[in-house]
PDB file of N, CA and C in Angstrom:
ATOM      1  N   UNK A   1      -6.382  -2.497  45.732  1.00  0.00           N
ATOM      2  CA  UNK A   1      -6.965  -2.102  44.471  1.00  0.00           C
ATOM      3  C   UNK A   1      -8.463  -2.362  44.506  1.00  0.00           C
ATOM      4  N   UNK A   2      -9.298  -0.814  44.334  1.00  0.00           N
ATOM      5  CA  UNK A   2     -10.467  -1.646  44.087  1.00  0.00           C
ATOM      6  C   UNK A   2     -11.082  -2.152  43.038  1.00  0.00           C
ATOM      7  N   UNK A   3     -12.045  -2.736  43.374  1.00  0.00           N
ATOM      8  CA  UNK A   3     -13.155  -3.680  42.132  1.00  0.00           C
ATOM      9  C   UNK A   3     -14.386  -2.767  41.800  1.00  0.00           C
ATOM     10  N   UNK A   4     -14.022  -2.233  40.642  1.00  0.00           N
ATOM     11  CA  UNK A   4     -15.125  -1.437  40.242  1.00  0.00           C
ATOM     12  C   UNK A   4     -16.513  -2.037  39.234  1.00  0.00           C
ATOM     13  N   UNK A   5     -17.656  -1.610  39.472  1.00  0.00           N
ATOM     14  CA  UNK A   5     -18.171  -1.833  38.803  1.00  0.00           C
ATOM     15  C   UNK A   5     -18.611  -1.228  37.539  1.00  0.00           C
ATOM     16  N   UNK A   6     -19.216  -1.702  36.822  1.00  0.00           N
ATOM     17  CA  UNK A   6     -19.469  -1.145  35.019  1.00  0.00           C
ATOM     18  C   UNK A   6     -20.055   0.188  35.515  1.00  0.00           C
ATOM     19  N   UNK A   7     -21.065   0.612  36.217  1.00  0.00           N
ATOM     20  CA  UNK A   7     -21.778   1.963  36.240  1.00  0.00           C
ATOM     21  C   UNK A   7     -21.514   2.824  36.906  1.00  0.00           C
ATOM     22  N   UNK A   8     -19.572   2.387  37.922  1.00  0.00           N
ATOM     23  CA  UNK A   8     -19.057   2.991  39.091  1.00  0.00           C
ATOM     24  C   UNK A   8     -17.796   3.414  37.734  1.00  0.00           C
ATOM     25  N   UNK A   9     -17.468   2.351  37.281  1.00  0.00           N
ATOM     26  CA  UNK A   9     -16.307   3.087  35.987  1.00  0.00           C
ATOM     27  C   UNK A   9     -16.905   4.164  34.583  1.00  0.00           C
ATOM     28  N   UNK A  10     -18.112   3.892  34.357  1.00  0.00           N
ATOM     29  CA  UNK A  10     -19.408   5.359  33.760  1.00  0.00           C
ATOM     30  C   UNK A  10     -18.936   6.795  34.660  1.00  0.00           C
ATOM     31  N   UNK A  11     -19.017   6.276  35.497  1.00  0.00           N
ATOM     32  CA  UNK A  11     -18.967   7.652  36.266  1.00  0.00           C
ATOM     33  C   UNK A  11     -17.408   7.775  36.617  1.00  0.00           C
ATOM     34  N   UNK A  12     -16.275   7.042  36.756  1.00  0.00           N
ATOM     35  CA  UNK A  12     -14.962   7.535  36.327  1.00  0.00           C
ATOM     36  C   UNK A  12     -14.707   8.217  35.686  1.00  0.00           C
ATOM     37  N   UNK A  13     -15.217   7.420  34.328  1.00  0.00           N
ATOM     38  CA  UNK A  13     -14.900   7.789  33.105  1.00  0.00           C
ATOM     39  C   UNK A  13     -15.378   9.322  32.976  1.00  0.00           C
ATOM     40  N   UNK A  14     -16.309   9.549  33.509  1.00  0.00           N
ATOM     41  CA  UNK A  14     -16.748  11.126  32.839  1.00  0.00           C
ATOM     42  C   UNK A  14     -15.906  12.033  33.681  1.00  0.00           C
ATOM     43  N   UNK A  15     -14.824  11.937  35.072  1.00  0.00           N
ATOM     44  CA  UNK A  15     -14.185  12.530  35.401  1.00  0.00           C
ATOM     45  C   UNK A  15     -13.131  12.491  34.855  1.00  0.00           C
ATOM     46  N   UNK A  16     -12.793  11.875  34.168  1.00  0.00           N
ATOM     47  CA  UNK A  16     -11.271  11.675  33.609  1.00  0.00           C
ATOM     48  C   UNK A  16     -10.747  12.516  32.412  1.00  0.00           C
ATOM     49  N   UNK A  17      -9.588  13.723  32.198  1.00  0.00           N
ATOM     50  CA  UNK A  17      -9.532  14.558  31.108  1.00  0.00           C
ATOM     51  C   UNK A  17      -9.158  13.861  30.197  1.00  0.00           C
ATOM     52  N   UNK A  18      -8.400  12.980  30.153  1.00  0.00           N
ATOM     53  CA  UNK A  18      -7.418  12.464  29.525  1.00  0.00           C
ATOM     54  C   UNK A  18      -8.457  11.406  28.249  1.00  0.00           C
ATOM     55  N   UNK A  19      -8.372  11.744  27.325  1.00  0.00           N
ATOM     56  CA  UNK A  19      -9.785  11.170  26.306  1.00  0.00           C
ATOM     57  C   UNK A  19      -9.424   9.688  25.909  1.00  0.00           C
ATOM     58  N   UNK A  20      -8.010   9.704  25.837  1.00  0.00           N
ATOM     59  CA  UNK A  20      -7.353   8.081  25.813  1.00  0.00           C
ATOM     60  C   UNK A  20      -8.117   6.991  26.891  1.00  0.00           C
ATOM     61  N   UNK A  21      -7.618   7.948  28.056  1.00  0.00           N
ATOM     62  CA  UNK A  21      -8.264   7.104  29.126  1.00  0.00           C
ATOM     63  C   UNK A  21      -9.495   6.804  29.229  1.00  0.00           C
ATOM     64  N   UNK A  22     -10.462   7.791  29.383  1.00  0.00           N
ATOM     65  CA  UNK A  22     -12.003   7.374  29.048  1.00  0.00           C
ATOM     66  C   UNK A  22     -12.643   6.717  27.821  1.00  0.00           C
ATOM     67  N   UNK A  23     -12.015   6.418  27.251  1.00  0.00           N
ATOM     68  CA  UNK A  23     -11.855   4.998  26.095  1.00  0.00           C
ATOM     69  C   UNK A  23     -11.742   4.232  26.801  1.00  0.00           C
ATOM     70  N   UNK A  24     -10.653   4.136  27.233  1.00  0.00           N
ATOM     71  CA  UNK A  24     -10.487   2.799  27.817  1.00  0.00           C
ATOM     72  C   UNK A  24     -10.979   2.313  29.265  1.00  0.00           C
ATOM     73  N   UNK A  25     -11.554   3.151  29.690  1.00  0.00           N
ATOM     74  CA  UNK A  25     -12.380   2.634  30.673  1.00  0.00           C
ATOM     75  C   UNK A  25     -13.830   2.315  30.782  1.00  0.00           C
ATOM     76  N   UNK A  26     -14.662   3.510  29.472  1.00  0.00           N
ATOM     77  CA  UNK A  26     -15.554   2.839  29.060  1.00  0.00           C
ATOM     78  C   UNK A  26     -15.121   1.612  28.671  1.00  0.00           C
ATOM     79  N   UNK A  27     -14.638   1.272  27.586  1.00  0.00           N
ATOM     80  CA  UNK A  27     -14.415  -0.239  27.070  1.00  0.00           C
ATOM     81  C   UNK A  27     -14.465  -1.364  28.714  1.00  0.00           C
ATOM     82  N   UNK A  28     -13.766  -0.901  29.316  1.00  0.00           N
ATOM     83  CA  UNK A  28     -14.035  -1.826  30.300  1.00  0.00           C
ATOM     84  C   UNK A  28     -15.282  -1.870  31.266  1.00  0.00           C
ATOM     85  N   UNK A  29     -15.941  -0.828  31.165  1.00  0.00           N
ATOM     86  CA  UNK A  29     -17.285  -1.107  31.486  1.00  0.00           C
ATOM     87  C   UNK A  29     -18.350  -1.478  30.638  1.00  0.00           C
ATOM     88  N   UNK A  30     -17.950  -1.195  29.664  1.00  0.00           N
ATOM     89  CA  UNK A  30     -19.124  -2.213  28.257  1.00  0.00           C
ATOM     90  C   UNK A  30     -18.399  -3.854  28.591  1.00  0.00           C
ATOM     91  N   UNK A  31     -17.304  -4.404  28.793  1.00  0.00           N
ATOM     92  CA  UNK A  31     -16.982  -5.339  28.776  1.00  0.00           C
ATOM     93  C   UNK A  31     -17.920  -6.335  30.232  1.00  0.00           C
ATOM     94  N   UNK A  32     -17.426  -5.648  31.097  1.00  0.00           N
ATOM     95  CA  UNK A  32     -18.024  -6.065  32.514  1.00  0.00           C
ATOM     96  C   UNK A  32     -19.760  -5.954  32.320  1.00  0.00           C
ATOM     97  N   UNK A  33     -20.703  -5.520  31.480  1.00  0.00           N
ATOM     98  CA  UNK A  33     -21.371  -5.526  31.297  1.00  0.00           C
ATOM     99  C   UNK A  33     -22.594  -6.526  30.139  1.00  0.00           C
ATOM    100  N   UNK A  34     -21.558  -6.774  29.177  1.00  0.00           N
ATOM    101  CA  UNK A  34     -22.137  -7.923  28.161  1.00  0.00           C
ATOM    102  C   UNK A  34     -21.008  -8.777  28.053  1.00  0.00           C
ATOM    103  N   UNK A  35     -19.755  -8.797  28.493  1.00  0.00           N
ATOM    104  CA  UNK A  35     -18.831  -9.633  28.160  1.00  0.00           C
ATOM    105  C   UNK A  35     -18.371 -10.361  27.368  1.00  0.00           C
ATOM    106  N   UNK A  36     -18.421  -9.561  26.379  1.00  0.00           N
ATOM    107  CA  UNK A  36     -18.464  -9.913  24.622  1.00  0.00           C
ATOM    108  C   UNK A  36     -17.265  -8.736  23.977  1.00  0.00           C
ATOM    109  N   UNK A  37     -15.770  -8.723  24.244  1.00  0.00           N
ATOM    110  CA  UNK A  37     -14.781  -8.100  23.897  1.00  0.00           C
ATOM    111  C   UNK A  37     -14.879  -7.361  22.129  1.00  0.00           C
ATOM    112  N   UNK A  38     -15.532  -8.226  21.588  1.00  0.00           N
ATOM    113  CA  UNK A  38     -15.378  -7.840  19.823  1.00  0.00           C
ATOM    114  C   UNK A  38     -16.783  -6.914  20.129  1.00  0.00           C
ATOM    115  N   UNK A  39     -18.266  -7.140  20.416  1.00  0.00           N
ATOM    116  CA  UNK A  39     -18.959  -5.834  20.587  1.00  0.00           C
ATOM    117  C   UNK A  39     -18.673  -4.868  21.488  1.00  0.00           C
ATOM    118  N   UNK A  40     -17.827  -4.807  22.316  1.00  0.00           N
ATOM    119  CA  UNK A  40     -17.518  -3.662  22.651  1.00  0.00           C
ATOM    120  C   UNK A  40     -16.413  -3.099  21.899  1.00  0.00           C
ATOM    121  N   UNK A  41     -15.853  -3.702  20.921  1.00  0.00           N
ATOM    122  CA  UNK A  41     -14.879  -3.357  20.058  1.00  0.00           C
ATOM    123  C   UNK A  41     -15.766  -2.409  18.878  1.00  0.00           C
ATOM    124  N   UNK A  42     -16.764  -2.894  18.818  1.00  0.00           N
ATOM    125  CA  UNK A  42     -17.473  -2.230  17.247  1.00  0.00           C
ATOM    126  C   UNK A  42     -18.062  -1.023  17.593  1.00  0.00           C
ATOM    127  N   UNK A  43     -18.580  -1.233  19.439  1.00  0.00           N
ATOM    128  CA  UNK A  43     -19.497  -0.062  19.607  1.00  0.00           C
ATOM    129  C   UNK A  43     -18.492   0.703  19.891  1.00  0.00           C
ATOM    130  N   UNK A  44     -17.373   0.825  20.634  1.00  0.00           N
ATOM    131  CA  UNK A  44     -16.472   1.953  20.567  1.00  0.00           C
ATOM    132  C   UNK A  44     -15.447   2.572  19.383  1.00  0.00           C
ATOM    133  N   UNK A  45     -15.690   2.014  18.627  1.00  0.00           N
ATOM    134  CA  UNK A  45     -14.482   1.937  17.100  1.00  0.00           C
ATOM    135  C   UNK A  45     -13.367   1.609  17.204  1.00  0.00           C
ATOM    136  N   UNK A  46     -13.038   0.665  18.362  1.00  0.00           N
ATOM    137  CA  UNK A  46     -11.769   0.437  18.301  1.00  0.00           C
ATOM    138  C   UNK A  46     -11.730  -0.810  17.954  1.00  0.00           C
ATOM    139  N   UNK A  47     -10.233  -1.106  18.117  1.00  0.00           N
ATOM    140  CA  UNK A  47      -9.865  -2.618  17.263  1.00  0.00           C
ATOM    141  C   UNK A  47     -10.074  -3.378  18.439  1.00  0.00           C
ATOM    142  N   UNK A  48     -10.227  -4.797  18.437  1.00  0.00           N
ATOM    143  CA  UNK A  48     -10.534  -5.644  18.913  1.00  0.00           C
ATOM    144  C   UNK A  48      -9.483  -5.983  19.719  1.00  0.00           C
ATOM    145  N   UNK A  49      -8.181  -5.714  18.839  1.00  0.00           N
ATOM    146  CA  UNK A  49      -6.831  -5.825  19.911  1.00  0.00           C
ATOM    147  C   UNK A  49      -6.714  -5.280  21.154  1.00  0.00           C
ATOM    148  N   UNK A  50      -7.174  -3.893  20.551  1.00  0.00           N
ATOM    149  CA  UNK A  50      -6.869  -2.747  21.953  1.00  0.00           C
ATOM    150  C   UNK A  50      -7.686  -3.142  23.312  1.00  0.00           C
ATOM    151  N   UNK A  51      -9.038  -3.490  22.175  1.00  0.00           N
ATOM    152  CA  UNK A  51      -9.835  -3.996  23.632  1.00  0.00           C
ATOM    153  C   UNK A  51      -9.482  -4.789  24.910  1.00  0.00           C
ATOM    154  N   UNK A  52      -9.057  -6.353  23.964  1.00  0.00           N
ATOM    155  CA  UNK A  52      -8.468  -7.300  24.478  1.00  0.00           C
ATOM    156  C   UNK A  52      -7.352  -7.099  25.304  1.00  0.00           C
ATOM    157  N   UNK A  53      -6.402  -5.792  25.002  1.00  0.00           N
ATOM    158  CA  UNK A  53      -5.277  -5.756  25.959  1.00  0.00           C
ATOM    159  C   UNK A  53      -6.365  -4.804  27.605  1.00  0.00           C
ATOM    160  N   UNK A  54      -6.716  -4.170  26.990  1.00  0.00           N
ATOM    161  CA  UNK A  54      -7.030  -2.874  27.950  1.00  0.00           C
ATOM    162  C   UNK A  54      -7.802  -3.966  29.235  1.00  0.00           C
ATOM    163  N   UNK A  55      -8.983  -4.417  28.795  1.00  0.00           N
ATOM    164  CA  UNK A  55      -9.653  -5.339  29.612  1.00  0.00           C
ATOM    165  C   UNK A  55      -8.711  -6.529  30.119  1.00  0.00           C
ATOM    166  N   UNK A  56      -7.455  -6.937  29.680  1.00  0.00           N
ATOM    167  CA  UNK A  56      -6.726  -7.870  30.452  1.00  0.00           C
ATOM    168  C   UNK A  56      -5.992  -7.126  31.387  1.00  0.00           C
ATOM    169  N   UNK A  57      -5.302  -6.062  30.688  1.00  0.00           N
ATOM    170  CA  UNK A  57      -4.655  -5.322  31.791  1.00  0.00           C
ATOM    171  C   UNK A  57      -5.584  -4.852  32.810  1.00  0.00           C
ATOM    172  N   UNK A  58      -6.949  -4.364  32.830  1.00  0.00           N
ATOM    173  CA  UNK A  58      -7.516  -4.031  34.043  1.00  0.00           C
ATOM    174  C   UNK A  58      -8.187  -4.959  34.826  1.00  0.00           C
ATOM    175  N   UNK A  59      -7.755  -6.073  34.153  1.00  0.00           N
ATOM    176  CA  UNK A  59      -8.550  -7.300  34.939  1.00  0.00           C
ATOM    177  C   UNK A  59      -6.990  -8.049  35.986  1.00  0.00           C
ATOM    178  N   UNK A  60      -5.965  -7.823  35.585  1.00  0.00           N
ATOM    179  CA  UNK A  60      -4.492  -8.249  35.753  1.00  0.00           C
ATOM    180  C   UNK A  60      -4.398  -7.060  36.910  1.00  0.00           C
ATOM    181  N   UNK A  61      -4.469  -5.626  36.650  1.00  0.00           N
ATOM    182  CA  UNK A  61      -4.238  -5.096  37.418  1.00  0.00           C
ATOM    183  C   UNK A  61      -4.798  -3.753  38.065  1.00  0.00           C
ATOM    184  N   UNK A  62      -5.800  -4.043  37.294  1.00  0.00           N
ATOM    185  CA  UNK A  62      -7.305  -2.549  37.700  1.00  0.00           C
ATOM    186  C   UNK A  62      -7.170  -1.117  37.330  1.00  0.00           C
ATOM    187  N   UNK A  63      -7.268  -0.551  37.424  1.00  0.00           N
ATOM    188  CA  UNK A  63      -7.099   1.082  36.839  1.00  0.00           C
ATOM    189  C   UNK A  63      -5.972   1.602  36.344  1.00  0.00           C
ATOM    190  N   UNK A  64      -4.902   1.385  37.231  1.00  0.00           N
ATOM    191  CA  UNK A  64      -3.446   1.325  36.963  1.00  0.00           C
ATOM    192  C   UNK A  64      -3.145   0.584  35.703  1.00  0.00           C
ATOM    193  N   UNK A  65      -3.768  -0.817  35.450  1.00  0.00           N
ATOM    194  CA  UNK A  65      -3.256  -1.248  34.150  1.00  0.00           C
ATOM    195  C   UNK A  65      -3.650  -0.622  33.364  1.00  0.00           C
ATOM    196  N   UNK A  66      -4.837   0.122  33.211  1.00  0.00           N
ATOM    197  CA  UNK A  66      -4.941   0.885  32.100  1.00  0.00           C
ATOM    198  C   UNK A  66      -4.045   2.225  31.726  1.00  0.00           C
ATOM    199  N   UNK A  67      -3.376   2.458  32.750  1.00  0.00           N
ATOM    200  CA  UNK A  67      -2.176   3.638  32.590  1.00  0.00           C
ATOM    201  C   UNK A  67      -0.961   3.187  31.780  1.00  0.00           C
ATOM    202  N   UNK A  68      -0.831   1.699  31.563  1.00  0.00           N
ATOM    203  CA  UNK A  68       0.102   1.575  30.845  1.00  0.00           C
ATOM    204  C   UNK A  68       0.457   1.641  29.547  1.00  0.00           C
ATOM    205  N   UNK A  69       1.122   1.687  29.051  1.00  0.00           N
ATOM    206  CA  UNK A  69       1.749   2.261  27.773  1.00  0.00           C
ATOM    207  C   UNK A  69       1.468   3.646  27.389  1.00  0.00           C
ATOM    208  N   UNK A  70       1.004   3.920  28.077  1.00  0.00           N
ATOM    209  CA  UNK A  70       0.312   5.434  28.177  1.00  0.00           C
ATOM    210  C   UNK A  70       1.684   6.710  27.565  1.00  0.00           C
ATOM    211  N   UNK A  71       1.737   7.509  26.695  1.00  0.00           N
ATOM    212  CA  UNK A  71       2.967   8.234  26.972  1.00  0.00           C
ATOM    213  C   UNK A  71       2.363   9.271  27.497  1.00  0.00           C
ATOM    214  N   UNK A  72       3.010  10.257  28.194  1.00  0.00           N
ATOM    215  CA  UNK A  72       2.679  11.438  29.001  1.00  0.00           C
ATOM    216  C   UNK A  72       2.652  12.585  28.446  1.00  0.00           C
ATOM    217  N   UNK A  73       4.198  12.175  28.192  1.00  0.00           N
ATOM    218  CA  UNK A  73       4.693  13.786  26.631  1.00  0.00           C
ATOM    219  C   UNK A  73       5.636  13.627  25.209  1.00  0.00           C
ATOM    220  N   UNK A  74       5.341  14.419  24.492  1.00  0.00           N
ATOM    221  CA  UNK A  74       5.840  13.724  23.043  1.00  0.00           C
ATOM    222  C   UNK A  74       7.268  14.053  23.197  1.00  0.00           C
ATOM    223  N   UNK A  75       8.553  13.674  23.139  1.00  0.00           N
ATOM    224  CA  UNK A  75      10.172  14.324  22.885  1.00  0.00           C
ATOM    225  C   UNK A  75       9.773  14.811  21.695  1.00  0.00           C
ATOM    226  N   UNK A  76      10.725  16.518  22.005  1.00  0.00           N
ATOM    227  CA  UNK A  76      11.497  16.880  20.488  1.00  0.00           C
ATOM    228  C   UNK A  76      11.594  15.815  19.357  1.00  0.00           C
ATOM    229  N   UNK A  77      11.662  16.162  18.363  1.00  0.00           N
ATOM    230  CA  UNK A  77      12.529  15.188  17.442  1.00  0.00           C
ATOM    231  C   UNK A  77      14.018  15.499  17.130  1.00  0.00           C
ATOM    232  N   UNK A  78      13.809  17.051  17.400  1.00  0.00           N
ATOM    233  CA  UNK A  78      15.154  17.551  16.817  1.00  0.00           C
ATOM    234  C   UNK A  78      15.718  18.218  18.324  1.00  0.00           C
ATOM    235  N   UNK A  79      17.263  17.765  18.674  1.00  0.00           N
ATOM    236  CA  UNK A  79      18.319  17.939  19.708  1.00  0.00           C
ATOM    237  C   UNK A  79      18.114  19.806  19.559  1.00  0.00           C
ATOM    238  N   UNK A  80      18.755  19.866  20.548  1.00  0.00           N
ATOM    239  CA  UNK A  80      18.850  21.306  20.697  1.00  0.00           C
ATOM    240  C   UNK A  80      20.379  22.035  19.183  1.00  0.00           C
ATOM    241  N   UNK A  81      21.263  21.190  19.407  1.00  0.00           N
ATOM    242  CA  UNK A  81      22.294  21.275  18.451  1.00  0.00           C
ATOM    243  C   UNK A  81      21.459  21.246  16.796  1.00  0.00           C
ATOM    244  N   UNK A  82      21.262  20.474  16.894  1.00  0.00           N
ATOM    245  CA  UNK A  82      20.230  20.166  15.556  1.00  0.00           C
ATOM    246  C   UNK A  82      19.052  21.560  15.300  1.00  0.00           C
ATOM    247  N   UNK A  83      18.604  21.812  16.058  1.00  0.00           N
ATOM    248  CA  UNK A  83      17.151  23.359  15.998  1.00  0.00           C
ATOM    249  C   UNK A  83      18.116  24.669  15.894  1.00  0.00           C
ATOM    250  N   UNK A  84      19.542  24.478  16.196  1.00  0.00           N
ATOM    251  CA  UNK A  84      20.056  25.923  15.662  1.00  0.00           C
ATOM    252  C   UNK A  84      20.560  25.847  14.468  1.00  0.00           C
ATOM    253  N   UNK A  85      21.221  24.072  14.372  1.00  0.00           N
ATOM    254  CA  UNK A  85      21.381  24.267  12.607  1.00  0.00           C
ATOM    255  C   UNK A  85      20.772  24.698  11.890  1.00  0.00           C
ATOM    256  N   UNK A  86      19.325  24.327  11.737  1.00  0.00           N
ATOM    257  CA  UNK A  86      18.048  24.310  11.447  1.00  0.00           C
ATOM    258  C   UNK A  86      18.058  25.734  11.348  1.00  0.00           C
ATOM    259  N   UNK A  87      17.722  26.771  12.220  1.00  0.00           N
ATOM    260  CA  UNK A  87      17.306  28.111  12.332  1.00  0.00           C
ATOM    261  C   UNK A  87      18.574  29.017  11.926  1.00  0.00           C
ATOM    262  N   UNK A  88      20.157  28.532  11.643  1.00  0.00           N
ATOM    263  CA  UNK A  88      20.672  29.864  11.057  1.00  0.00           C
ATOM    264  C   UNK A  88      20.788  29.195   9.494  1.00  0.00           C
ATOM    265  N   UNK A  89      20.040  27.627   9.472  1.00  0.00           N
ATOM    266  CA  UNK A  89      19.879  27.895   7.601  1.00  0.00           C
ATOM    267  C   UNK A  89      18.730  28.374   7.053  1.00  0.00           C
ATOM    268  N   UNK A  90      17.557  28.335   7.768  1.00  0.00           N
ATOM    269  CA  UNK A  90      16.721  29.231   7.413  1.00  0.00           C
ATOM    270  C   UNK A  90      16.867  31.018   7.673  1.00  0.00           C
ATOM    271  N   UNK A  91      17.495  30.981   8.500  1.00  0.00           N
ATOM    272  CA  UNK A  91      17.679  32.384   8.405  1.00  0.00           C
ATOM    273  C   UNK A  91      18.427  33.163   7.399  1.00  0.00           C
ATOM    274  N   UNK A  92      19.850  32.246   7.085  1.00  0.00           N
ATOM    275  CA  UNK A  92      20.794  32.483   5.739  1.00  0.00           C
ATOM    276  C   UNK A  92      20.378  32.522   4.901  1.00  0.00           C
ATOM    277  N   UNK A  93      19.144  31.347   4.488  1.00  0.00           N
ATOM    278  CA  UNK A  93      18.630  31.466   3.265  1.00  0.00           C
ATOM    279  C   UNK A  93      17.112  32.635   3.081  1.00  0.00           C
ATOM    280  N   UNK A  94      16.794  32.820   3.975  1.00  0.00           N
ATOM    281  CA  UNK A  94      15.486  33.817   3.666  1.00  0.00           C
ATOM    282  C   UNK A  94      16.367  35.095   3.474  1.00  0.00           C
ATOM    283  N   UNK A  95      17.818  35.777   3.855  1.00  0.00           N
ATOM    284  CA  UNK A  95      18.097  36.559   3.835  1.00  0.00           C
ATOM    285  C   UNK A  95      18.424  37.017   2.155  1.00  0.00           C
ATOM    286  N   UNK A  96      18.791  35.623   1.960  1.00  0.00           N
ATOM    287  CA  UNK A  96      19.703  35.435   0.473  1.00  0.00           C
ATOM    288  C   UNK A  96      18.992  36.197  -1.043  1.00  0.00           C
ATOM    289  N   UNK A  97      19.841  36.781  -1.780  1.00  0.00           N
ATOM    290  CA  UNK A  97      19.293  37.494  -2.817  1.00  0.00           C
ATOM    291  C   UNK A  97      18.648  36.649  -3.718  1.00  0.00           C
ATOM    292  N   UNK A  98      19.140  35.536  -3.739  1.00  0.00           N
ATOM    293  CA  UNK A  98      18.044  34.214  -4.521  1.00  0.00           C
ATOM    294  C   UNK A  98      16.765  34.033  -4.523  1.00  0.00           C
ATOM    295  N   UNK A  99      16.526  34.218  -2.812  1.00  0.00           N
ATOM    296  CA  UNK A  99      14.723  33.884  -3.052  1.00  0.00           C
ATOM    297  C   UNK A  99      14.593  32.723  -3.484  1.00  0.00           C
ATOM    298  N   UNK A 100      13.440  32.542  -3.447  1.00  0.00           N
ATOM    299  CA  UNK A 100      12.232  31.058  -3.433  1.00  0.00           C
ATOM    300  C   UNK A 100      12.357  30.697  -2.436  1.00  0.00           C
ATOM    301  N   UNK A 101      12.412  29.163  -2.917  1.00  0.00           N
ATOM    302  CA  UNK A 101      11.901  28.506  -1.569  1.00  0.00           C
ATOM    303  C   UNK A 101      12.962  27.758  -1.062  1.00  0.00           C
ATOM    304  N   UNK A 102      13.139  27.258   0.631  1.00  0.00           N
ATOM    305  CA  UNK A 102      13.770  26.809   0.911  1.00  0.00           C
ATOM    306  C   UNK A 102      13.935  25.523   0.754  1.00  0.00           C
ATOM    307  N   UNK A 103      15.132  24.230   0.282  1.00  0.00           N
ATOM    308  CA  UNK A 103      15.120  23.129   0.112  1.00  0.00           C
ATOM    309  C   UNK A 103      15.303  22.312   0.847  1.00  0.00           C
ATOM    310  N   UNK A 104      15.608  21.173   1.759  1.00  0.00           N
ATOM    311  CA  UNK A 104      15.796  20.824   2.048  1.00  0.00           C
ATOM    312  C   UNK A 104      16.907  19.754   1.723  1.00  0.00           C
ATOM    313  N   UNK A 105      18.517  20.215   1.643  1.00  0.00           N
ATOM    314  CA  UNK A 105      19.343  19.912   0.993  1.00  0.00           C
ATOM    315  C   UNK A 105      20.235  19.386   2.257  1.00  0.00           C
ATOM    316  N   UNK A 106      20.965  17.490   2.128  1.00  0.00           N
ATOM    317  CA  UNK A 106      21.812  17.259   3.135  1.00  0.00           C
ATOM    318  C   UNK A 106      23.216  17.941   3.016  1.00  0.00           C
ATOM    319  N   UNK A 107      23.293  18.531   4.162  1.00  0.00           N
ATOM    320  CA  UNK A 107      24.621  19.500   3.952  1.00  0.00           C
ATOM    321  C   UNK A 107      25.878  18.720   4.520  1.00  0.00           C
ATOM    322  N   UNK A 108      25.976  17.306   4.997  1.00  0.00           N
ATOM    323  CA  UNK A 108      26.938  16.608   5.400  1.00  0.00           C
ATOM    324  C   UNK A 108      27.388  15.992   4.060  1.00  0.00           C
TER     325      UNK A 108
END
């Protein structure tokens, strides 16, 4: 693992798409730089917590720790069984001579 420095992780950071990540790697190069966790908390707007984890984890385990907790991709909320319920009651009901609007009524 290497040991990066504050103006070698600047220039990470501006390769990196991922906007989570370049948060948090600036933060760790403002840290390695004045070493004062709560102002680098104010100058980036983040909480003081986040800081504190991000800079332990990359100090614990370097770039990689900052990948953690990371999620990648959001799940559905709704099962596949569940999105057709969903779509033949909206479909029943937009068809329906009633009109308005649809409710959201538990049908169990």
């Amino acid at each position: 693992m290497k040991n990066y420095t504050s103006i070698e992780l600047v220039k990470l950071s501006t390769s990196e798409k991922d906007a989570r990540m370049r948060i948090r790697i600036l933060a760790v190069s403002c840290f390695l730089e004045c070493h004062n966790r709560a102002q680098v908390a104010r100058q980036l707007t983040a909480s003081r917590r986040s800081v504190n984890e991000w800079v332990k984890n990359y100090l614990n385990s370097r770039i990689d720790g900052l990948k953690a907790n990371m999620i990648s991709t959001k799940a559905h909320k709704l099962g596949e069984q569940q999105k057709q319920v969903l779509y033949q009651y909206i479909d029943e009901l937009s068809r329906s001579e009633l009109g308005g609007r649809l409710n959201l009524i538990d049908s169990t």
